[in-house]
C-alpha atoms as a PDB file:
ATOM      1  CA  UNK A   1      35.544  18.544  96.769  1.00  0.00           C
ATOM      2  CA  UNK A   2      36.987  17.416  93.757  1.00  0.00           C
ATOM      3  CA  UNK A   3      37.449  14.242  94.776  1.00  0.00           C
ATOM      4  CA  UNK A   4      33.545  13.992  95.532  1.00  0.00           C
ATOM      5  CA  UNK A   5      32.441  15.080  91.717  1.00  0.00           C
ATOM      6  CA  UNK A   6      34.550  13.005  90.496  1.00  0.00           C
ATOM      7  CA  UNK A   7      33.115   9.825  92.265  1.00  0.00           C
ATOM      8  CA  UNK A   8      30.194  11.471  91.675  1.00  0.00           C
ATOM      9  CA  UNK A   9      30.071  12.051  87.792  1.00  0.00           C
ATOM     10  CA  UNK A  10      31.817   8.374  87.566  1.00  0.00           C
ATOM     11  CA  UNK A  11      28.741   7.207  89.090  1.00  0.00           C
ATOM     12  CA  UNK A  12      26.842   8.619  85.929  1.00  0.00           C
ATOM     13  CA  UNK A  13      29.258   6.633  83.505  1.00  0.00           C
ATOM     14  CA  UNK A  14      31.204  10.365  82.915  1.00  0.00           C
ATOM     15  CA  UNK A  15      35.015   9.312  82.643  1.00  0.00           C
ATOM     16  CA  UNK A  16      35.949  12.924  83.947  1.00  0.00           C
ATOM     17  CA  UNK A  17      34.251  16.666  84.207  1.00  0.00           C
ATOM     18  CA  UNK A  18      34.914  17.221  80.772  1.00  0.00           C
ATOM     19  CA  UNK A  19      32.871  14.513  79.262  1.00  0.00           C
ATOM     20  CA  UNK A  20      30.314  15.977  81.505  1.00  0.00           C
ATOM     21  CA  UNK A  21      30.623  19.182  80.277  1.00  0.00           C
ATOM     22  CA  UNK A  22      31.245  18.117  76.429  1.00  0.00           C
ATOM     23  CA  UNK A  23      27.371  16.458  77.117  1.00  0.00           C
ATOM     24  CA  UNK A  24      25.768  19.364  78.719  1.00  0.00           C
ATOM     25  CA  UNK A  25      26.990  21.998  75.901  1.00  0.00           C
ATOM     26  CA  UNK A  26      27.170  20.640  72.479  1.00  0.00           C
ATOM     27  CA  UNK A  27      29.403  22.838  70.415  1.00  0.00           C
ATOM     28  CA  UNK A  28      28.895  21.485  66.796  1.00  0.00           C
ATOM     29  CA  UNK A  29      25.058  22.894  67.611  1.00  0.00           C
ATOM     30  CA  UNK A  30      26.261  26.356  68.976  1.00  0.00           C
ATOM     31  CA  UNK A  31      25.719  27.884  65.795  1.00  0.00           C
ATOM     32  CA  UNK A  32      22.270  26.688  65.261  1.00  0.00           C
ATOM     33  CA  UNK A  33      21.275  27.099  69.159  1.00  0.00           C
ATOM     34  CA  UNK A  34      22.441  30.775  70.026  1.00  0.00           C
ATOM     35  CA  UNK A  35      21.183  31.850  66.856  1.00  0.00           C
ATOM     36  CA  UNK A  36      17.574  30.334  67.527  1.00  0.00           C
ATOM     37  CA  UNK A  37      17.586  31.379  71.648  1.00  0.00           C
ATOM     38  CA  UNK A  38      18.946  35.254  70.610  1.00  0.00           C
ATOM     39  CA  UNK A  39      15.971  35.557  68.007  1.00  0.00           C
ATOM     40  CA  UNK A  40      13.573  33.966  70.254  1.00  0.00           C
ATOM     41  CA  UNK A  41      14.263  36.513  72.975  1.00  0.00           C
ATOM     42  CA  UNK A  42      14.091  39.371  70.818  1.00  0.00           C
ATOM     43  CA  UNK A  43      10.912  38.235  69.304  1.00  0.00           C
ATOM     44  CA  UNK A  44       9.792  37.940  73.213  1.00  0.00           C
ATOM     45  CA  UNK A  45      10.689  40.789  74.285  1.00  0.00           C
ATOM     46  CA  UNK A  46       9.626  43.201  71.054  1.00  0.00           C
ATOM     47  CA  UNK A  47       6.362  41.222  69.878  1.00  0.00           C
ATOM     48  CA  UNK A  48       5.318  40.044  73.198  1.00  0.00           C
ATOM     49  CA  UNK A  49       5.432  36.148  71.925  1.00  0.00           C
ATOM     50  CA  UNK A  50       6.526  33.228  72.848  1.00  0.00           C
ATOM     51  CA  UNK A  51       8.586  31.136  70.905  1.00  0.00           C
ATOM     52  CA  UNK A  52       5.944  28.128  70.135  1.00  0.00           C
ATOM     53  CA  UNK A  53       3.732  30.671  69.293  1.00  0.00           C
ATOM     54  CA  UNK A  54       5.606  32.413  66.763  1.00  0.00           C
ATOM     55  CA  UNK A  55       6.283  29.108  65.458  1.00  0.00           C
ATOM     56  CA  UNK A  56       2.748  28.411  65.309  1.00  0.00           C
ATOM     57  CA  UNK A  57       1.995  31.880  63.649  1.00  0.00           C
ATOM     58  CA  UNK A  58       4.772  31.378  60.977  1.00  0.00           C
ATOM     59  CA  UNK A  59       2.880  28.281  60.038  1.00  0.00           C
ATOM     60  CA  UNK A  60      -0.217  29.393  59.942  1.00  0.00           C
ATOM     61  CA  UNK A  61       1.013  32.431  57.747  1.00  0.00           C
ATOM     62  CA  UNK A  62       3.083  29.974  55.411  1.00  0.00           C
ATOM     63  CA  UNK A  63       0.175  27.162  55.244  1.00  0.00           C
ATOM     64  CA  UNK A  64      -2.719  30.535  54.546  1.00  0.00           C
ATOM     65  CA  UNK A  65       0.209  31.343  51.549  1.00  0.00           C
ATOM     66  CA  UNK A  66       0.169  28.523  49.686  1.00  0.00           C
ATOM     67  CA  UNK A  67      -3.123  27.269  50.129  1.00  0.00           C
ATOM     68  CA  UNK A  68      -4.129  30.519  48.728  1.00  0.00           C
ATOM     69  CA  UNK A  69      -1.577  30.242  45.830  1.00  0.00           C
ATOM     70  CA  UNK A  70      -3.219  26.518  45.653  1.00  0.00           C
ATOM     71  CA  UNK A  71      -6.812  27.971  45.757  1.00  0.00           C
ATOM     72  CA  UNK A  72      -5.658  30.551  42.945  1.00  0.00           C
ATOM     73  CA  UNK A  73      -4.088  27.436  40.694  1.00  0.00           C
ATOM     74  CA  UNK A  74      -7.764  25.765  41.067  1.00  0.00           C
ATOM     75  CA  UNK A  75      -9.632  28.617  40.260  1.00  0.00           C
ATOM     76  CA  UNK A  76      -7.530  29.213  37.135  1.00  0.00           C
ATOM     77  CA  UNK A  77      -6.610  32.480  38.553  1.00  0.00           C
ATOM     78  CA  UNK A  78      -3.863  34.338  37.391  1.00  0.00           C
ATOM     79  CA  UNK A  79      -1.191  34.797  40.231  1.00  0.00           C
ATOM     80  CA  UNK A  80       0.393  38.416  40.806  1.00  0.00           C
ATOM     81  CA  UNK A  81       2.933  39.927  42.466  1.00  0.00           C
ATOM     82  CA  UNK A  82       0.093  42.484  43.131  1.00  0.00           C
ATOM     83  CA  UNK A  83      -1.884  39.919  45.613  1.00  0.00           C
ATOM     84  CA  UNK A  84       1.549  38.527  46.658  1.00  0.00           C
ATOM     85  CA  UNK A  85       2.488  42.433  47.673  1.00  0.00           C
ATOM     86  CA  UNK A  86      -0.980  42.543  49.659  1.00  0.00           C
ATOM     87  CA  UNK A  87       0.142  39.355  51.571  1.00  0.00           C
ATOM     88  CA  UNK A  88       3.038  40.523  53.049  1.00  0.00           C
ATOM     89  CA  UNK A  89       1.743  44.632  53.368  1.00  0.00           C
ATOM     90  CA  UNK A  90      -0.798  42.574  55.750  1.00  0.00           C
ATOM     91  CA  UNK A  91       1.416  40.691  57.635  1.00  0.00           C
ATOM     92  CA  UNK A  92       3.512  43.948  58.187  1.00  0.00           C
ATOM     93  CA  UNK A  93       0.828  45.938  59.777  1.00  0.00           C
ATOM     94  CA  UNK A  94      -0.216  43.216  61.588  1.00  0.00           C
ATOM     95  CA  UNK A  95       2.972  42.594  63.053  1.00  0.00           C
ATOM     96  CA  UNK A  96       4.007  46.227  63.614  1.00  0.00           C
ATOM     97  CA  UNK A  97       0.650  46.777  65.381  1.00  0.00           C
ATOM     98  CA  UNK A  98       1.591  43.464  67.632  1.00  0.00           C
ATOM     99  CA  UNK A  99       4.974  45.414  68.335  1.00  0.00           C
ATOM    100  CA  UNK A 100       3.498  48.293  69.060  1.00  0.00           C
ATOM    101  CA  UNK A 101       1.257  47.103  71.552  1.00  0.00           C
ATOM    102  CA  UNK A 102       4.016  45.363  73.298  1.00  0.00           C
ATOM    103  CA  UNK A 103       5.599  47.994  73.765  1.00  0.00           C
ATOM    104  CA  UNK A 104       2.797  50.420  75.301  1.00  0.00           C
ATOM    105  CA  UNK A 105       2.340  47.379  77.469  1.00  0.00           C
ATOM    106  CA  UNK A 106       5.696  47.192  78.647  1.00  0.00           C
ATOM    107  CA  UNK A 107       6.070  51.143  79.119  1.00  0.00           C
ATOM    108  CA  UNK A 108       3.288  50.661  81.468  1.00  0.00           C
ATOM    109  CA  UNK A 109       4.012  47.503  82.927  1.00  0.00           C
ATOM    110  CA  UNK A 110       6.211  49.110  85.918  1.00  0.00           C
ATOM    111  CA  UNK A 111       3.265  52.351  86.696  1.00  0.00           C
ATOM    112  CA  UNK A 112       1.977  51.794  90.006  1.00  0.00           C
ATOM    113  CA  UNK A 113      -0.774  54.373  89.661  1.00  0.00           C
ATOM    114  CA  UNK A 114      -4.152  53.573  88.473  1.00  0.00           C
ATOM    115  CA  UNK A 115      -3.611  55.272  85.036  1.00  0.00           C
ATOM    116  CA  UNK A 116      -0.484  53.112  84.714  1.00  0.00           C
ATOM    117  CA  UNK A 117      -2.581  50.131  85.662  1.00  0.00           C
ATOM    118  CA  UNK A 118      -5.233  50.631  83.627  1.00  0.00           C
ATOM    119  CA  UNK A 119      -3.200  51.538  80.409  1.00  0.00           C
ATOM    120  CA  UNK A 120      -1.357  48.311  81.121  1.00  0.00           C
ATOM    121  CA  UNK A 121      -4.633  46.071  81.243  1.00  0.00           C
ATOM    122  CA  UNK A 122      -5.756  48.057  78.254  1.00  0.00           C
ATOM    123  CA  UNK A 123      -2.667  47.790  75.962  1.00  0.00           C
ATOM    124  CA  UNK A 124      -2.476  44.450  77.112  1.00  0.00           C
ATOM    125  CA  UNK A 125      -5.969  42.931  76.371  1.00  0.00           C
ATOM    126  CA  UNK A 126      -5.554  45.009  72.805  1.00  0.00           C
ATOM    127  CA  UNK A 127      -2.767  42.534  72.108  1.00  0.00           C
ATOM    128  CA  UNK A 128      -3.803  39.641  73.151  1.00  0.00           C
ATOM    129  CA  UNK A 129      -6.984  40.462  71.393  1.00  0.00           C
ATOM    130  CA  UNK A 130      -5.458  41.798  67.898  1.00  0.00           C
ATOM    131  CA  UNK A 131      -3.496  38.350  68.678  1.00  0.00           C
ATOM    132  CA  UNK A 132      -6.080  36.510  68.369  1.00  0.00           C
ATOM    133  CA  UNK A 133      -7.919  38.052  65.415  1.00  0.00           C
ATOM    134  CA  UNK A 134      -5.407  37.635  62.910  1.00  0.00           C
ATOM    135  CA  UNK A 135      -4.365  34.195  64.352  1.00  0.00           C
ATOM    136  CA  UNK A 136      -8.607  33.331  63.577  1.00  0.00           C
ATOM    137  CA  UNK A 137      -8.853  35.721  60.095  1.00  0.00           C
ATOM    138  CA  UNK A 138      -5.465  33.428  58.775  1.00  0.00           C
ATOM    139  CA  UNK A 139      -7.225  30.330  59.936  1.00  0.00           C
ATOM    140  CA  UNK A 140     -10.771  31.149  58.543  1.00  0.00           C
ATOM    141  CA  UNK A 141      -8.496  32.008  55.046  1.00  0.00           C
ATOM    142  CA  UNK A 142      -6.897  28.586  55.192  1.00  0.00           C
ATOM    143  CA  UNK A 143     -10.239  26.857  55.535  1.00  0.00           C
ATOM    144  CA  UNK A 144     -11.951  29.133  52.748  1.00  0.00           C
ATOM    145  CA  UNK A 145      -8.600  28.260  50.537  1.00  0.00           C
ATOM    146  CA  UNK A 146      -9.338  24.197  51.170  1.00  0.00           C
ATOM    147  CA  UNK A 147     -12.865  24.608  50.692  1.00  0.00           C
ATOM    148  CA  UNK A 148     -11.647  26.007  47.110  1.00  0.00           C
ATOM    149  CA  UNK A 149      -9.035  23.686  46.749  1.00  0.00           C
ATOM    150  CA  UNK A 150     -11.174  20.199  47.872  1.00  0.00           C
ATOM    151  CA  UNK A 151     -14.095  21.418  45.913  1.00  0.00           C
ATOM    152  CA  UNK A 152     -16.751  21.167  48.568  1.00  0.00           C
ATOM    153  CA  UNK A 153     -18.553  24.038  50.160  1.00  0.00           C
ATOM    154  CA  UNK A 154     -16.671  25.834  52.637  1.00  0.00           C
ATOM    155  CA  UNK A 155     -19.741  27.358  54.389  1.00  0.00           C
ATOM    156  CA  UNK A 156     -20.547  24.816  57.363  1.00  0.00           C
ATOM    157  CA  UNK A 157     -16.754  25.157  59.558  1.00  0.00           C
ATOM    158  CA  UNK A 158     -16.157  28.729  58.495  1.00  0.00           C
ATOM    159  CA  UNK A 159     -19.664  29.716  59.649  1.00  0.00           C
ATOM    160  CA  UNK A 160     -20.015  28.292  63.065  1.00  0.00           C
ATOM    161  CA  UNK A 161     -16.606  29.910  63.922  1.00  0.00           C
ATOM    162  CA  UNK A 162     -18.301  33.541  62.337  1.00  0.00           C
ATOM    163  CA  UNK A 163     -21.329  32.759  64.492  1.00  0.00           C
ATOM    164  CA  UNK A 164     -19.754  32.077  67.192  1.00  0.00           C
ATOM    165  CA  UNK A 165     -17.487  35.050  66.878  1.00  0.00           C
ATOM    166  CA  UNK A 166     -20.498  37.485  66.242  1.00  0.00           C
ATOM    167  CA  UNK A 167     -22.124  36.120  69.556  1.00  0.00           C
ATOM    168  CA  UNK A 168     -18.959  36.300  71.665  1.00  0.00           C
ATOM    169  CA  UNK A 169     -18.814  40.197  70.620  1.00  0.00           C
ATOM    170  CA  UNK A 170     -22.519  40.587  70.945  1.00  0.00           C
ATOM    171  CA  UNK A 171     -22.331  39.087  74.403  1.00  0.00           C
ATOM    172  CA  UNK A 172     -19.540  41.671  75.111  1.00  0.00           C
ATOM    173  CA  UNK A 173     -21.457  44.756  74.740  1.00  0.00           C
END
């Protein structure tokens, strides 16, 4: 058997198993790999997100922060630790009610009953749905902010996606 991976991993231009190991598990990146995979699980299993779109969140966030700071700068307003305080109090709540819906989701997640069931489908459409809303509230605030910052009127984008909203909800009831 040994014989055979050996011919075999020669075959792939690997000198022994080693080399073939050494290429499959890189240990000078260990310490930035683990690190990334452990917090990307936790943030999976607590927030109910996956790993792209935390990524994508955390740049939204971080783009809506410093166009806002940009907007402020253009607008010759002061900036405060006040507004700053506001910005993350948000993102707190927002994220704690994201972890809190997980987490109703995943207590019912196993309930074979129709309660269960139907508390699942509930907590889980409030997630996805909260999900959504503060993904579209930081991306209306980053087009409002480069409205500001550009100088041209911010009205036409930001209202077809309010429009559009309002009908989507209208339709709904």
């Amino acid at each position: 058997m040994n014989k055979m991976l050996t011919f075999v991993l020669e075959n792939f231009g690997f000198s022994c198993k080693y080399e073939f190991m050494g290429s499959m598990i890189k240990t000078k990146l260990l310490a930035l790999t683990l690190p990334i995979a452990g917090i990307s699980s936790i943030i999976e299993t607590y927030f109910g997100l996956q790993g792209l779109t935390v990524l994508s969140f955390v740049l939204l966030v971080t783009l809506e922060l410093f166009s806002g700071l940009c907007a402020s700068k253009v607008n010759k307003q002061k900036i405060s630790s006040k507004k700053f305080g506001r910005f993350g109090f948000k993102l707190f709540v927002w994220i704690t009610l994201l972890f809190v819906l997980n987490s109703l989701r995943l207590e019912y997640s196993s309930y074979d009953d129709t309660i269960g069931r139907t508390s699942y489908l509930l907590f889980n459409w409030l997630h996805s749905t909260i999900f959504i809303y503060v993904n579209i509230e930081y991306l209306i605030s980053v087009l409002e902010n480069l409205g500001v910052i550009s100088g041209k009127e911010k009205g036409t984008l930001i209202s077809a996606i309010k429009n559009k909203l309002k009908n989507l909800i209208k339709n709904d009831k």
